[in-house]
Protein backbone atom coordinates (compact mmCIF):
# COMPACT_ATOMS: atom_id res chain seq x y z
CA UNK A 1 13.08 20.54 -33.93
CA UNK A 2 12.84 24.02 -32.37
CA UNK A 3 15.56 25.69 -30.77
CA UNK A 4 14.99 27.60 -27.33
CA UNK A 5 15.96 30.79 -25.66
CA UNK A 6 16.90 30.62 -22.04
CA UNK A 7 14.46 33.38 -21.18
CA UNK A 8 11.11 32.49 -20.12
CA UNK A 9 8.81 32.20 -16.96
CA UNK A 10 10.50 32.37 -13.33
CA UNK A 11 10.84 29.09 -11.44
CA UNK A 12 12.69 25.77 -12.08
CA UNK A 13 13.33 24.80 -15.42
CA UNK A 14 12.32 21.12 -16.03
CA UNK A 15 13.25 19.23 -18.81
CA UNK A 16 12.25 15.68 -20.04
CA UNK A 17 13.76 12.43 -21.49
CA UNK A 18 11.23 10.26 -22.32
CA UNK A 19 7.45 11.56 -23.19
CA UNK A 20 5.38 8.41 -22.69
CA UNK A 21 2.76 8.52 -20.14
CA UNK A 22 4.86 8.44 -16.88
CA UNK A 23 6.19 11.42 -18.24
CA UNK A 24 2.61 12.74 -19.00
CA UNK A 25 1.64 12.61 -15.64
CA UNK A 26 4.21 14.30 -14.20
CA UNK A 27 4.16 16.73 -16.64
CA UNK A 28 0.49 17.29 -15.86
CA UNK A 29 1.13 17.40 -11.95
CA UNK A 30 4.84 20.40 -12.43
CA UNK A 31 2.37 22.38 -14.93
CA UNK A 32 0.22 23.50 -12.14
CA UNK A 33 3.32 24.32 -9.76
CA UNK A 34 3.77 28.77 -10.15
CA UNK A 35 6.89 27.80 -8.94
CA UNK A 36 8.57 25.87 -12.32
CA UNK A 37 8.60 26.28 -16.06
CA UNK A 38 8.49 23.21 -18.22
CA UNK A 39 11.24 24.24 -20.87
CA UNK A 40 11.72 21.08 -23.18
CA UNK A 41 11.84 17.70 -24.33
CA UNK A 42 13.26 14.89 -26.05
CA UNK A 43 12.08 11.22 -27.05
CA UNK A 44 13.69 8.81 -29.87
CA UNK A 45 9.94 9.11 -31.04
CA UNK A 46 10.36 12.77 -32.36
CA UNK A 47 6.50 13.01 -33.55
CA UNK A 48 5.77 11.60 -29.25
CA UNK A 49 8.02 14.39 -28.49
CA UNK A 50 6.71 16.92 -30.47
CA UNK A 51 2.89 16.34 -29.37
CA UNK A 52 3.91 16.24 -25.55
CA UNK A 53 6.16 19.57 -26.51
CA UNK A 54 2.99 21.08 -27.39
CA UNK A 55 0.97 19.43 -25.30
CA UNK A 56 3.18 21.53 -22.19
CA UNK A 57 4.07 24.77 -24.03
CA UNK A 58 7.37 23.20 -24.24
CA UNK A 59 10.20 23.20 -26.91
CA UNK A 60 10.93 19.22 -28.50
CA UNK A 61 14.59 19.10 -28.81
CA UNK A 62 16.85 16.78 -30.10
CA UNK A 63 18.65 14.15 -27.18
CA UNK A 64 19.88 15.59 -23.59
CA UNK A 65 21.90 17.84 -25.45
CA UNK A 66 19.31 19.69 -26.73
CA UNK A 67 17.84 19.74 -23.11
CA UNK A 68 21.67 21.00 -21.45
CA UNK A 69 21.42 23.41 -24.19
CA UNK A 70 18.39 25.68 -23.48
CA UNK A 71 19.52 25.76 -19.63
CA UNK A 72 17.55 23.71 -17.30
CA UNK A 73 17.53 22.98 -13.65
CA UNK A 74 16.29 19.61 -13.57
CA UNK A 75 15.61 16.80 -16.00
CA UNK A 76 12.77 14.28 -15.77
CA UNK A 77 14.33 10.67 -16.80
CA UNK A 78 11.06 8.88 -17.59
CA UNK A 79 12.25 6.01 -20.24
CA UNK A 80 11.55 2.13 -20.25
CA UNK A 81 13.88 -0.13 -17.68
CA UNK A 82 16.12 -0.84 -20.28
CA UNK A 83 16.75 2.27 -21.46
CA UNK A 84 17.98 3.62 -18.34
CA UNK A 85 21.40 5.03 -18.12
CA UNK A 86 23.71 7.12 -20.11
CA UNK A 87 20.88 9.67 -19.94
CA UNK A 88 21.71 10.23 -16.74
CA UNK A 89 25.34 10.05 -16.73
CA UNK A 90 24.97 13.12 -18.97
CA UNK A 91 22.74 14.65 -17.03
CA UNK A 92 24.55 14.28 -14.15
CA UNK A 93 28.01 15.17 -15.51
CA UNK A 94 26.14 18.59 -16.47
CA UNK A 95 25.77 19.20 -13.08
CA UNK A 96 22.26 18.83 -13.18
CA UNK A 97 19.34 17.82 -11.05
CA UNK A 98 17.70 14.35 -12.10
CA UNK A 99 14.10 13.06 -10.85
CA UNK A 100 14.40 9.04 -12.21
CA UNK A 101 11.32 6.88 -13.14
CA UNK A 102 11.67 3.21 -11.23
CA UNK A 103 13.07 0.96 -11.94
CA UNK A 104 16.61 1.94 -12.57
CA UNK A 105 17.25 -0.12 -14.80
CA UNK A 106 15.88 -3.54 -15.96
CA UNK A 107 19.13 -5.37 -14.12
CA UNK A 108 21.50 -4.54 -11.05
CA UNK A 109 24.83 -4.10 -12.90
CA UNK A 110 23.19 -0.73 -15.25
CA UNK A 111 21.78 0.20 -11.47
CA UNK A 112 25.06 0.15 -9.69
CA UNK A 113 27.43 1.86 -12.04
CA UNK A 114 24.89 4.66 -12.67
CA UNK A 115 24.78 4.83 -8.60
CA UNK A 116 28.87 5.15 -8.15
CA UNK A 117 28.41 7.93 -10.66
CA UNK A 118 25.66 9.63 -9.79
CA UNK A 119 27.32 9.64 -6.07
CA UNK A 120 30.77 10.89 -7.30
CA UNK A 121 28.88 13.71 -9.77
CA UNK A 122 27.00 14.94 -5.88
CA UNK A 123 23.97 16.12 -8.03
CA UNK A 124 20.23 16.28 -5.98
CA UNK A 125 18.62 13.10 -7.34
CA UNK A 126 14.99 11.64 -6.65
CA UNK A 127 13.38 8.19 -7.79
CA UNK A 128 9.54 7.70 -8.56
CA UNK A 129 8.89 5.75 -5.76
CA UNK A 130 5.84 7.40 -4.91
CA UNK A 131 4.39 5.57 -2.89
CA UNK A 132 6.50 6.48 0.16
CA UNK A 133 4.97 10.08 -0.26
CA UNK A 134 1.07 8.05 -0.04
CA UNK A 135 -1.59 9.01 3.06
CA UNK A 136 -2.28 5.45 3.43
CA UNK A 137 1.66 4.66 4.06
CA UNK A 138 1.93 7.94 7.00
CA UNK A 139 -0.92 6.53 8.56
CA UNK A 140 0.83 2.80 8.83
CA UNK A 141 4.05 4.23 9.66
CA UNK A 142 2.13 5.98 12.56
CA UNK A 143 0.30 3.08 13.51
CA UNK A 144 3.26 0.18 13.30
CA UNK A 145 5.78 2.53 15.32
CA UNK A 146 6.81 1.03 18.47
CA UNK A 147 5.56 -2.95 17.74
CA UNK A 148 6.97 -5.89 16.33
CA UNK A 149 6.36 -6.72 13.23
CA UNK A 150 6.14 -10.83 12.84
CA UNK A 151 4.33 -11.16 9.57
CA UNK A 152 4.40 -9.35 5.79
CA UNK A 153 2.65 -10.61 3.15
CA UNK A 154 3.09 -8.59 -0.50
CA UNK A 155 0.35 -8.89 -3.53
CA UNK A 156 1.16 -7.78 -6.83
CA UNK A 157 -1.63 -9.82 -8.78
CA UNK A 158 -2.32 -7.68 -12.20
CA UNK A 159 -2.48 -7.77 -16.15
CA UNK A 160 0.79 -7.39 -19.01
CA UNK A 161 0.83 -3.72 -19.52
CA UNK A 162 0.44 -2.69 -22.94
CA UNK A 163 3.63 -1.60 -24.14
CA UNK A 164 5.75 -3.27 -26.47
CA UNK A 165 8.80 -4.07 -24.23
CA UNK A 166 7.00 -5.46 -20.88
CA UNK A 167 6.99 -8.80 -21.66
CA UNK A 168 10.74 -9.33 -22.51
CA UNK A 169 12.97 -9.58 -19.33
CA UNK A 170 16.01 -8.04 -21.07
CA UNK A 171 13.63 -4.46 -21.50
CA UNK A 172 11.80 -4.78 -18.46
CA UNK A 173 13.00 -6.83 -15.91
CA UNK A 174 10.11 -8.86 -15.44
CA UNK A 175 7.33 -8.58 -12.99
CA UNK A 176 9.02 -8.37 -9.85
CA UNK A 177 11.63 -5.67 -10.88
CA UNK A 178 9.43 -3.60 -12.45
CA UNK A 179 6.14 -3.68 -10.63
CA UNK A 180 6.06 -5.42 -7.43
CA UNK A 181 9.61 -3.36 -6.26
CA UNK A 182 6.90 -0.84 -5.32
CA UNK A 183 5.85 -3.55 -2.46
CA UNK A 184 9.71 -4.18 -1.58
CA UNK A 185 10.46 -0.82 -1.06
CA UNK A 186 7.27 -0.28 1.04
CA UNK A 187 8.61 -2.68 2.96
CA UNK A 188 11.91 -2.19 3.92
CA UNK A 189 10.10 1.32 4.48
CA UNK A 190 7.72 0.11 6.82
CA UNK A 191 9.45 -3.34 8.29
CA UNK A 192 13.10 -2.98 7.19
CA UNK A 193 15.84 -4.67 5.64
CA UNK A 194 15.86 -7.83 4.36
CA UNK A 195 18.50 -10.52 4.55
CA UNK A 196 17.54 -13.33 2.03
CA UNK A 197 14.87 -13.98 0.03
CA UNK A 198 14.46 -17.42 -1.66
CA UNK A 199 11.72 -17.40 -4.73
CA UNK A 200 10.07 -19.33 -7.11
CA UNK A 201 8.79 -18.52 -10.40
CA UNK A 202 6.20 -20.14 -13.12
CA UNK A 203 7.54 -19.23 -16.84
CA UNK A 204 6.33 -17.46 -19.67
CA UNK A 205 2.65 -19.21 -21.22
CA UNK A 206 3.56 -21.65 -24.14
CA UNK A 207 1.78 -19.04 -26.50
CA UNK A 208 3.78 -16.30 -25.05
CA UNK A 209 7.37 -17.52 -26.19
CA UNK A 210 6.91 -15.79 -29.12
CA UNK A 211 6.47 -12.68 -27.63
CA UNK A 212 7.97 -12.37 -24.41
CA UNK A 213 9.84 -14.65 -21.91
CA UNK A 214 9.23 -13.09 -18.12
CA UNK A 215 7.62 -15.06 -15.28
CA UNK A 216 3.68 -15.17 -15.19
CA UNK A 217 3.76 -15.64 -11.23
CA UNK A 218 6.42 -15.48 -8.51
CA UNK A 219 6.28 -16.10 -5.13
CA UNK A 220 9.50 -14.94 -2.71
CA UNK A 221 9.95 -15.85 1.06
CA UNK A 222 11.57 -12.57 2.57
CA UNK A 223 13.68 -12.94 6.23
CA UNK A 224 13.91 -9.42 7.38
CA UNK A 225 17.03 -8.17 9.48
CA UNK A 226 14.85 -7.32 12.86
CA UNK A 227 13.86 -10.66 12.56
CA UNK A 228 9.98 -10.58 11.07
CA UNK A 229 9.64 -13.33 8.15
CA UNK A 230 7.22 -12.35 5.03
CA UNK A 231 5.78 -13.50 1.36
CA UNK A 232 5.60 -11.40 -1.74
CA UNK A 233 3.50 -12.90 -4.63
CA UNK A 234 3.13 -11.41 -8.02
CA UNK A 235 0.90 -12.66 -10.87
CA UNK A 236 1.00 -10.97 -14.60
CA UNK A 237 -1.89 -13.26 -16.07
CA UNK A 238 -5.27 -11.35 -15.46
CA UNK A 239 -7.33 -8.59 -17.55
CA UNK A 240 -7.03 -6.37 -14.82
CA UNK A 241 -5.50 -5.28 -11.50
CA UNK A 242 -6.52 -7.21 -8.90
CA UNK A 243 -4.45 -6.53 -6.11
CA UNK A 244 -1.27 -4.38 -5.25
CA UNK A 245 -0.24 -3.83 -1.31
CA UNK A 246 1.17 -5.51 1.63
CA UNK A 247 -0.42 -6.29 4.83
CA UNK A 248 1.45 -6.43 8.13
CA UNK A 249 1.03 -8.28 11.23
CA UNK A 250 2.27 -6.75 14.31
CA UNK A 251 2.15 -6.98 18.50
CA UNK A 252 -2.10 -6.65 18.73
CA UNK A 253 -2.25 -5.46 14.99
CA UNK A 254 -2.98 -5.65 11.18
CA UNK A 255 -2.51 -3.10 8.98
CA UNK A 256 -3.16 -3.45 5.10
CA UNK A 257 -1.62 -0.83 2.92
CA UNK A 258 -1.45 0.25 -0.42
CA UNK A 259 -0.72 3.12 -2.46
CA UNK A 260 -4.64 4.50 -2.37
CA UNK A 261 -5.83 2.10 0.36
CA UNK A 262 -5.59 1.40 4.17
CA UNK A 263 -7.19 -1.20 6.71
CA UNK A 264 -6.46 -1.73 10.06
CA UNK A 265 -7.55 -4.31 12.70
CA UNK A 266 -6.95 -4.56 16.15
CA UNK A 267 -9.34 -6.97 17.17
CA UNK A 268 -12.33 -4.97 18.58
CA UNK A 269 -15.14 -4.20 16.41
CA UNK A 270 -14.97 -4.47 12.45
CA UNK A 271 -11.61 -3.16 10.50
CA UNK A 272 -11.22 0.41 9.72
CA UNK A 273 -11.13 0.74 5.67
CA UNK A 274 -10.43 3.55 4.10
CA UNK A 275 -10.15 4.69 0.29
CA UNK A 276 -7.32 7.02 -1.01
CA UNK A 277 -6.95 9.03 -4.13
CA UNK A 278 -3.60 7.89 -5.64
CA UNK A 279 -3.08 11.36 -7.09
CA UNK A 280 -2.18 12.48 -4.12
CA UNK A 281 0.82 11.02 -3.86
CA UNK A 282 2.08 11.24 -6.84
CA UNK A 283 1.69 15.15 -6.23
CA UNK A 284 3.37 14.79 -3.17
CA UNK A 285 6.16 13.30 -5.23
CA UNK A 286 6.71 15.75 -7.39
CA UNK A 287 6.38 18.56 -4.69
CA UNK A 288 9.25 17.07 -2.79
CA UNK A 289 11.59 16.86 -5.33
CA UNK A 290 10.65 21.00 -6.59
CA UNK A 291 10.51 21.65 -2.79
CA UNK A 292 14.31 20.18 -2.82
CA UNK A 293 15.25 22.09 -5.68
CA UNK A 294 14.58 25.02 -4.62
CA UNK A 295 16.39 24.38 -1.20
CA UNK A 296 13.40 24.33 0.96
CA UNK A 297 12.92 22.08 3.87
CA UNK A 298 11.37 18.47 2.80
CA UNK A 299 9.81 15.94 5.65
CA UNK A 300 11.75 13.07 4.34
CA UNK A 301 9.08 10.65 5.07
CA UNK A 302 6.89 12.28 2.87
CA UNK A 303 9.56 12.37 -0.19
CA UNK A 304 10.30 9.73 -3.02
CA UNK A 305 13.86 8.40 -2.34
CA UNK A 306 17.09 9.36 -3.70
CA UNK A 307 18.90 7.10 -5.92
CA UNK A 308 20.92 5.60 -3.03
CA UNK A 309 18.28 4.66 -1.39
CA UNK A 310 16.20 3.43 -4.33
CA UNK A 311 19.29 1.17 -5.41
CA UNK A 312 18.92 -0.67 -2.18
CA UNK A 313 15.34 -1.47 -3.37
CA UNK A 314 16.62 -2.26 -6.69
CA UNK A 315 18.93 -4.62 -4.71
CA UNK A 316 16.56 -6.72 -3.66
CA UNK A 317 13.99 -7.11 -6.24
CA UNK A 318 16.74 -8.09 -8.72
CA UNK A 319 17.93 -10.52 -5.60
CA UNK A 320 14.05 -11.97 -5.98
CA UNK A 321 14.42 -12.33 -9.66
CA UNK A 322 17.31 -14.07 -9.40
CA UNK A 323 16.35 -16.16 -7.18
CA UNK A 324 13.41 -16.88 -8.80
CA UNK A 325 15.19 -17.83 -11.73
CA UNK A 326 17.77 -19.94 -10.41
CA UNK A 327 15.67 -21.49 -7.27
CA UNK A 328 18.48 -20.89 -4.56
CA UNK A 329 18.19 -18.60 -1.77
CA UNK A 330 19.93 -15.02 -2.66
CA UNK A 331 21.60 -12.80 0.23
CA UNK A 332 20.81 -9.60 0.12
């Protein structure tokens, strides 16, 4: 692979593990910041690595050596659940900034250890829960300040995704940990905490043993700490995404929010619907975490989370998938 100088454009030098299409997008988004240089990148695919390297105007290098190596300021971790980890340790133990693709791993114990270290190490970290950074979730935030919440129901009804390691629970977690956490930590954003969950799960389809063993629907009853009571319900066995975003009910409201969508009822009139472009926010994400490199001020309700705060997430959705899989309420 080609070695790198540290010279180059001005701005924050990014670096990647993992080039898959996470990693694409964000690539895509930090290209058309003037304020950061996309350096280099590693994959255990070299050819992936190479093509994205090119792709960028980037260098492919070999492992987060490689990366350490040409000097860079912060390091995209954009690998599968399951690969999650010593990646970061190293990154971290360089002293170096890390932006981490959700999950954080594909169970809690990986999670937990790579939180104590990442805490002792004191290095600026950010997790791609992007959501948080959405139009559609200010506007809710805004609109649920100051009332109850009761109610919170939580649809995650979509298709396998088509990559190799999804349907095994050991690689990805299974539904709940690695898609519907984006509805778990919208709401502990939005409601709060939650105390105990107790879930159910259907298994994998008979013709599916073969090739993967996660849940093809769960359904989770949530019991927040400020005393509002609420449903999540995800579904892996369609041909398409059907449905992904909670909907609240407060003192005199409803609010439905997603990551591109909003509705809101108050009982007069027809609900208010509005259409987002998810883009945005994923933007947003990425601008935050430069914006925090580079020491400038950062409205942290428009910023993805730090790993701290992600764990907590983590915490729970692992708590659901436990649950589910043992069919006795978890504490949180």
């Amino acid at each position: 692979m080609a070695a790198v100088s540290r010279g180059g454009p001005p701005g924050c030098r990014i670096g990647f593990v993992g080039t898959g299409g996470v990693a694409t997008r964000h690539a895509q988004i930090l290209s058309g910041f003037d304020d950061v240089s996309l350096v280099a990148a590693t994959d255990v695919d070299d050819r992936r690595a190479a093509e994205f390297a090119d792709r960028f105007g980037m260098a492919a290098v070999d492992g987060v050596d490689g990366l350490l190596g040409v000097g860079v300021d912060a390091v995209y971790v954009c690998v599968p659940p399951f690969a999650h980890g010593e990646a970061e340790l190293q990154v971290a133990r360089a002293g170096v900034a890390l932006f981490v693709e959700k999950p954080l791993a594909a169970d809690l114990e990986t999670a937990e250890a790579m939180g104590a270290q990442l805490t002792r190490a004191g290095v600026l970290t950010r997790v791609g829960h992007h959501w948080r950074c959405a139009e559609p979730v200010a506007r809710a935030r805004d609109l649920l300040a100051g009332r109850r919440v009761h109610l919170v129901t939580g649809a995650w009804w979509d298709k396998v995704p088509p990559v190799s390691w999804w349907p095994h629970r050991s690689r990805s977690g299974g539904p709940v940990v690695e898609q519907a956490i984006h509805l778990l930590d919208l709401a502990r954003v939005l409601v709060g905490e939650v105390d105990e969950v107790h879930a159910g799960a259907t298994g994998p389809h008979p013709d599916q043993t073969t090739s993967g063993d996660v849940d093809t629907a769960t359904v989770a009853l949530l019991r927040f700490a400020g005393g509002a009571v609420g449903t999540l319900t995800a579904a892996s066995v369609l041909g398409w995404k059907h449905r992904a975003g909670l909907e609240i009910v407060a003192d005199g409201l409803v609010v439905g929010v997603g990551e591109d969508w909003l509705e809101v009822y108050d009982g007069a009139g027809e609900p208010q619907r509005g259409a987002y472009d998810r883009w945005t926010a994923c933007v947003a994400a990425d601008r935050a975490f430069v914006d925090a490199l580079c020491g400038r001020p950062v409205d942290p309700d428009r910023s993805p989370p730090d790993h701290a705060e992600a764990l907590r997430s983590h915490r729970l959705a692992t708590a659901v998938a436990r649950s589910a899989a043992m069919g006795t309420p978890e504490r949180v």
